[in-house]
C-alpha atoms as a PDB file:
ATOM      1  CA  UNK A   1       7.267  -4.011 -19.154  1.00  0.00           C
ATOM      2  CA  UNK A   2      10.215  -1.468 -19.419  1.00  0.00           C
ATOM      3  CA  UNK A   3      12.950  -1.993 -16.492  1.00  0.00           C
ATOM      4  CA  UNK A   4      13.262   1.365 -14.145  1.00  0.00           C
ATOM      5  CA  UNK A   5      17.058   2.055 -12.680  1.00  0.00           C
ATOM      6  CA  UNK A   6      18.038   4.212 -10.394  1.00  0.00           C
ATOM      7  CA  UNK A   7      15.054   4.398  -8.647  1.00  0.00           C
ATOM      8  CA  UNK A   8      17.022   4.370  -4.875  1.00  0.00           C
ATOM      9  CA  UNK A   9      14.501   1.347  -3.103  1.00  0.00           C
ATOM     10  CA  UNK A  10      16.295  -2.071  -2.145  1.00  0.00           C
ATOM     11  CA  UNK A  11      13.440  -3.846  -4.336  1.00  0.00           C
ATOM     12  CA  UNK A  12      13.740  -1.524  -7.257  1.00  0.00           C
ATOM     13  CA  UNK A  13      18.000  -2.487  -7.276  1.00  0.00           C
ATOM     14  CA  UNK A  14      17.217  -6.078  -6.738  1.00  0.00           C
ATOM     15  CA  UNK A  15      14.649  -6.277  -9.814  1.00  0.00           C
ATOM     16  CA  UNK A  16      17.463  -4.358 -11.892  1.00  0.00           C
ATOM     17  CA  UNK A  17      20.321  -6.642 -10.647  1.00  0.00           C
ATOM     18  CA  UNK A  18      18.017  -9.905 -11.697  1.00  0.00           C
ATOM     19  CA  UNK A  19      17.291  -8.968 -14.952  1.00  0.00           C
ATOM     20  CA  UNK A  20      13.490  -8.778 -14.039  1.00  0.00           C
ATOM     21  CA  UNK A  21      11.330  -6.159 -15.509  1.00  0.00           C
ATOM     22  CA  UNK A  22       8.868  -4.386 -13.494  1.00  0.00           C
ATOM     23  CA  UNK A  23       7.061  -0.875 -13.619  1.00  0.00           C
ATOM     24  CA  UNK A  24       7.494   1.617 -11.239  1.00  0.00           C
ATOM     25  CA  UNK A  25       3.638   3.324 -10.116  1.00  0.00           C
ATOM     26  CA  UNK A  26       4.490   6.023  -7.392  1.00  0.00           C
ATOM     27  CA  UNK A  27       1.330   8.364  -5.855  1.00  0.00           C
ATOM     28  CA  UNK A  28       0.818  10.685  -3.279  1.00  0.00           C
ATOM     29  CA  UNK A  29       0.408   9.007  -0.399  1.00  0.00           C
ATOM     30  CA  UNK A  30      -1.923  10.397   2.649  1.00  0.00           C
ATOM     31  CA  UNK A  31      -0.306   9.816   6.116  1.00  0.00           C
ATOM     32  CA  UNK A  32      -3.926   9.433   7.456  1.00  0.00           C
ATOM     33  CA  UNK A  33      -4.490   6.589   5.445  1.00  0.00           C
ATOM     34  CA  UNK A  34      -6.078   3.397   7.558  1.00  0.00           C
ATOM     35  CA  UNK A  35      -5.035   1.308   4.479  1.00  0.00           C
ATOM     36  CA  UNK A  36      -2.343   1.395   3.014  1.00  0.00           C
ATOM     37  CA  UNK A  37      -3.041  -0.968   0.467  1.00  0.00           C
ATOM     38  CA  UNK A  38      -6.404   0.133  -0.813  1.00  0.00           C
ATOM     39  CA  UNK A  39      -4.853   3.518  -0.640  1.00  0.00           C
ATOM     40  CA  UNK A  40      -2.644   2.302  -3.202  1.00  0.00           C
ATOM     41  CA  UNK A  41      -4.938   0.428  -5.080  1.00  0.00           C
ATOM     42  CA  UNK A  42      -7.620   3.608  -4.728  1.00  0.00           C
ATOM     43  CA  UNK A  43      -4.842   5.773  -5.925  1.00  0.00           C
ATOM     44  CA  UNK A  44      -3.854   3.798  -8.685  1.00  0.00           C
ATOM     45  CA  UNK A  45      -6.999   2.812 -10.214  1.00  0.00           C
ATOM     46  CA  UNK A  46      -6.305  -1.098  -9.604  1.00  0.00           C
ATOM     47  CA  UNK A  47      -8.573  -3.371  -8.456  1.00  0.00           C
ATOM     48  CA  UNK A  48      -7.679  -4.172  -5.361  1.00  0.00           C
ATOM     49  CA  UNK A  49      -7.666  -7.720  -5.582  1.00  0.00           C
ATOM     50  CA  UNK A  50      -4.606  -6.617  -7.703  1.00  0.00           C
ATOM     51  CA  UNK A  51      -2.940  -5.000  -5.075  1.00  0.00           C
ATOM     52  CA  UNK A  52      -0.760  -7.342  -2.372  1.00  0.00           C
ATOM     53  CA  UNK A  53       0.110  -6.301   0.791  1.00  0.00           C
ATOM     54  CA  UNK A  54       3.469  -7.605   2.780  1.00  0.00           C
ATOM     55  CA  UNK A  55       2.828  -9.027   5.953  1.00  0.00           C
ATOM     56  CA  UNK A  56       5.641 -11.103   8.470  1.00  0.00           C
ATOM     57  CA  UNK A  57       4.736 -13.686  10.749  1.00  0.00           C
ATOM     58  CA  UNK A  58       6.934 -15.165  13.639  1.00  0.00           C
ATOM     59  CA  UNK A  59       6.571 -18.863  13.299  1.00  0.00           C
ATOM     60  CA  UNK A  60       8.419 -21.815  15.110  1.00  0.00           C
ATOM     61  CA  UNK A  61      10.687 -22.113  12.404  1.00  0.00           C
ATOM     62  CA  UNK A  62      11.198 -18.036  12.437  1.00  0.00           C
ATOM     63  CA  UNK A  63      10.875 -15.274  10.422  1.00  0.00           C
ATOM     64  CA  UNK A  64       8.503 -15.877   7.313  1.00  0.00           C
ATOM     65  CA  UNK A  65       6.552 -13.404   4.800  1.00  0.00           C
ATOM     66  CA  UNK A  66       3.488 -13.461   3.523  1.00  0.00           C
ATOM     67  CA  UNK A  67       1.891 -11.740   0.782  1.00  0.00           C
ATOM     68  CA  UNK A  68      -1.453 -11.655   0.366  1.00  0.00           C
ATOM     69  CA  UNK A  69      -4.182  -9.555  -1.266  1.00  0.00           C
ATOM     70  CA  UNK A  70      -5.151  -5.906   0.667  1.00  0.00           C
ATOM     71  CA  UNK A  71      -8.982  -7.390   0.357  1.00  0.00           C
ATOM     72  CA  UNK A  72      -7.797 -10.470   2.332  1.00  0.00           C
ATOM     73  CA  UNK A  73      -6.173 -11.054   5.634  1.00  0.00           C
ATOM     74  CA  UNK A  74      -2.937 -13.456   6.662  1.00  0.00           C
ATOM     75  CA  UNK A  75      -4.197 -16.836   7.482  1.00  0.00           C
ATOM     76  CA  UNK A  76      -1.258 -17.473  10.104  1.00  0.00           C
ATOM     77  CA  UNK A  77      -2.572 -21.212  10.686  1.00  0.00           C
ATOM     78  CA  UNK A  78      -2.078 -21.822   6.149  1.00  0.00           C
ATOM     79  CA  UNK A  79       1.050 -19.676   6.262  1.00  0.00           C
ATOM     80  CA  UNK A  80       2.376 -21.929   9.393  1.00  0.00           C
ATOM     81  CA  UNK A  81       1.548 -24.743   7.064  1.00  0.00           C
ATOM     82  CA  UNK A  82       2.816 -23.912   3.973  1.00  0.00           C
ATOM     83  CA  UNK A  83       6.531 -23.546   5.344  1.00  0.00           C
ATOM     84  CA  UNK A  84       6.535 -26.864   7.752  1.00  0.00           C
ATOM     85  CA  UNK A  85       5.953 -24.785  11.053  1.00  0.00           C
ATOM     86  CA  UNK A  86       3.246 -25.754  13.495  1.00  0.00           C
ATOM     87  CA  UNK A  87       2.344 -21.906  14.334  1.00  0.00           C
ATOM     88  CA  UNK A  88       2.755 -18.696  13.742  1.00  0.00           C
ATOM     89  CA  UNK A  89       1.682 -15.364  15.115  1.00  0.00           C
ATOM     90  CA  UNK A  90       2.260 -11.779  13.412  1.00  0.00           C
ATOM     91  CA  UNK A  91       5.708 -10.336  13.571  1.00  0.00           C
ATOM     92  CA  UNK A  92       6.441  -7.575  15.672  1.00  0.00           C
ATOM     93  CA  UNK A  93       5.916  -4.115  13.788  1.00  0.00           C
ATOM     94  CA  UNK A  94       9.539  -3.299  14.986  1.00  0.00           C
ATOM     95  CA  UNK A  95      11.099  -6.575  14.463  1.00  0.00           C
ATOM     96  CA  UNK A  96       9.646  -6.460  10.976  1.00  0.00           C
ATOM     97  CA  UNK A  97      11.236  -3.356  10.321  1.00  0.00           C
ATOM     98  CA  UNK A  98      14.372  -3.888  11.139  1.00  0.00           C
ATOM     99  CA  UNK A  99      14.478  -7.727   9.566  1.00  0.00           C
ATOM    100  CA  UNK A 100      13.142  -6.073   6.116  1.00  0.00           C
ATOM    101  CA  UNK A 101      15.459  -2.711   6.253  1.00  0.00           C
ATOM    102  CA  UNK A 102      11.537  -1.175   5.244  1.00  0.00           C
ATOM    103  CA  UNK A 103       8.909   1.056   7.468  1.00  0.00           C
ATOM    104  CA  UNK A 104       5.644  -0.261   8.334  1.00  0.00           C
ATOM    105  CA  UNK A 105       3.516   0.336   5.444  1.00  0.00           C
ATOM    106  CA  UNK A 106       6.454   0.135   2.714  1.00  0.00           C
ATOM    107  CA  UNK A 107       7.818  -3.473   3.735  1.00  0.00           C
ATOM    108  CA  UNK A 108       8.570  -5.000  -0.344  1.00  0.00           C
ATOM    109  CA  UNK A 109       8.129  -8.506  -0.127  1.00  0.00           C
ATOM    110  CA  UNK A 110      11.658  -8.026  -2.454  1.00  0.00           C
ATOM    111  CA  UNK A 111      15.276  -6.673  -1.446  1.00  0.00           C
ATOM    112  CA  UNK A 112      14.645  -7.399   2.298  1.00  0.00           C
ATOM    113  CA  UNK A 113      17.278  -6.480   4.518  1.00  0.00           C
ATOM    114  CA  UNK A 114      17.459 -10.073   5.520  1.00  0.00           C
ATOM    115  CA  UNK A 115      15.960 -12.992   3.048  1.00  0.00           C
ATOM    116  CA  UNK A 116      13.093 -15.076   4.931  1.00  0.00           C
ATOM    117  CA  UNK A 117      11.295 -17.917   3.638  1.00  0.00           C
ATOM    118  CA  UNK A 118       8.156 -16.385   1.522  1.00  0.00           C
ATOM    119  CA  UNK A 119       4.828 -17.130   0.743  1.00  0.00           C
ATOM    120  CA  UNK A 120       2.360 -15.269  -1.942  1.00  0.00           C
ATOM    121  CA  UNK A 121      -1.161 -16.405  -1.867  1.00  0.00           C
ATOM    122  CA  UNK A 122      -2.250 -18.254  -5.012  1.00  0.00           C
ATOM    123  CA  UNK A 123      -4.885 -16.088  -6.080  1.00  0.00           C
ATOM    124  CA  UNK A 124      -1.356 -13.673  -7.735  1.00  0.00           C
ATOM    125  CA  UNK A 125      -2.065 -16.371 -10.298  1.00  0.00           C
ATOM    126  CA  UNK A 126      -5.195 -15.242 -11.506  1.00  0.00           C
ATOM    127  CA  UNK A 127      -3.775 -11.956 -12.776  1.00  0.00           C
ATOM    128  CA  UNK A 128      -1.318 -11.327 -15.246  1.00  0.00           C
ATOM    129  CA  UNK A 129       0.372  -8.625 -13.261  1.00  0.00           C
ATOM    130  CA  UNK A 130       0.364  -7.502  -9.329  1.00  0.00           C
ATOM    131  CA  UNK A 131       1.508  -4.711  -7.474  1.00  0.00           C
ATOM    132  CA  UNK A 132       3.567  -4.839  -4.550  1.00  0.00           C
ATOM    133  CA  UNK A 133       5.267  -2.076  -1.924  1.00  0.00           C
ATOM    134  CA  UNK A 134       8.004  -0.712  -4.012  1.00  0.00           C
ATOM    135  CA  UNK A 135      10.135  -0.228  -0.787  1.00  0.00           C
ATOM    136  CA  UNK A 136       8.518   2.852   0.727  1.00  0.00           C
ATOM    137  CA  UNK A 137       5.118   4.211   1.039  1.00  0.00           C
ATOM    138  CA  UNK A 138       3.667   5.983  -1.974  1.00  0.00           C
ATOM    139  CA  UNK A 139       5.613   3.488  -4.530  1.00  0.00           C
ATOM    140  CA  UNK A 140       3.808  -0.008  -5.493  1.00  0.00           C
ATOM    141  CA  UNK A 141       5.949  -2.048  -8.553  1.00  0.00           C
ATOM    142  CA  UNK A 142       3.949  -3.829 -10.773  1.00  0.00           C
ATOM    143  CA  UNK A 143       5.111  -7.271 -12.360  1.00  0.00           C
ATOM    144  CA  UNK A 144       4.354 -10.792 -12.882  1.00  0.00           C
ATOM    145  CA  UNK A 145       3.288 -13.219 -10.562  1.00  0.00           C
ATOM    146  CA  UNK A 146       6.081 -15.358 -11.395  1.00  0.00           C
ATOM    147  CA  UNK A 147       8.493 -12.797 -11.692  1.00  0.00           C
ATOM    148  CA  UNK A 148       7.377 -11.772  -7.804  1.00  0.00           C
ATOM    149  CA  UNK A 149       8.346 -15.564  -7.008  1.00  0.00           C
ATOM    150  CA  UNK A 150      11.111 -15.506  -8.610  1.00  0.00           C
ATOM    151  CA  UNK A 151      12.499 -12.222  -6.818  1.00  0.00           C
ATOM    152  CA  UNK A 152      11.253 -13.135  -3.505  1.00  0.00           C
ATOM    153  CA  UNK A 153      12.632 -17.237  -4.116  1.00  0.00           C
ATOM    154  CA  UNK A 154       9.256 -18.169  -2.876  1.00  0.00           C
ATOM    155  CA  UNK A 155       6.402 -20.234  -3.426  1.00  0.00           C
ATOM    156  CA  UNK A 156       2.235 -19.575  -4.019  1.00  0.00           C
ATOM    157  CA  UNK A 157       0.101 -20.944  -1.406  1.00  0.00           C
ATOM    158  CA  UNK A 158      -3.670 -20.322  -0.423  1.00  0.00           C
ATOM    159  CA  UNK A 159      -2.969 -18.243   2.642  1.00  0.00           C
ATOM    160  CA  UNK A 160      -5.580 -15.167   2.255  1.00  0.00           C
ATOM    161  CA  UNK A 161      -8.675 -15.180   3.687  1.00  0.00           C
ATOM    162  CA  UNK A 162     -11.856 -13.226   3.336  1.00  0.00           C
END
């Protein structure tokens, strides 16, 4: 995969800074989406099992991400576990914006604002590449699974559910 600079997203300068090559997939993006992950996916022509959403969850050892298939919800109870806490409960929308420097429906799981512990849900494994929020909405990136955990410093967990 070819590197993209100058692209202007926090993600997009942190991928270029680290050396770690991505592609860049923008599309028009409808502002009456309800998804905006299978939008992406829809828009892309991805499967959508492809396609990972960005999610934050307030847990009692604070902020944490998790990123997890649009086909799939957050399981807060695996994500609590996978990071040592004993709970966790979804982030405020506003609180998540302004912790990730993104809008609601463009959070990156890379180049946050602020770094917080993250979690990707195993099943990135199963694909050679994944697409993630490029840093606004209309823009997914596309790279590795291990090049996502090595951007985000996180770790894979089973924390999706059907």
């Amino acid at each position: 995969m070819a590197k993209k600079r100058g692209t202007g997203t926090p993600a997009t300068v942190a991928l270029s800074a680290a050396g770690i090559p991505f592609e860049l997939h923008p599309y028009e993006h409808d502002p009456a989406a309800a998804s905006f992950g299978l939008e992406a996916a829809r828009a892309l022509g991805v499967e959508p099992e492809r396609v990972f959403k960005t999610l934050l969850a307030d847990t009692d050892a604070g902020i944490v991400v998790g990123v997890v298939p649009v086909v799939g919800m957050l399981d807060l109870k695996a994500l609590a576990a996978a990071v040592g806490a004993k709970r966790a409960t979804m982030a405020d929308p506003d609180v998540a914006e302004r912790r990730t420097g993104y809008v609601v429906g463009g959070i990156s799981p890379i180049g946050q604002k602020t770094a917080h512990p993250t979690v990707v849900d195993e099943s990135a494994q199963l694909f050679d590449t994944v697409f993630v929020s490029g840093g606004k909405r209309g823009l997914d990136l596309e790279l590795s699974p291990a090049d996502l955990l090595s951007a985000t410093r996180g770790v894979f967990a089973r924390i999706a559910k059907d």
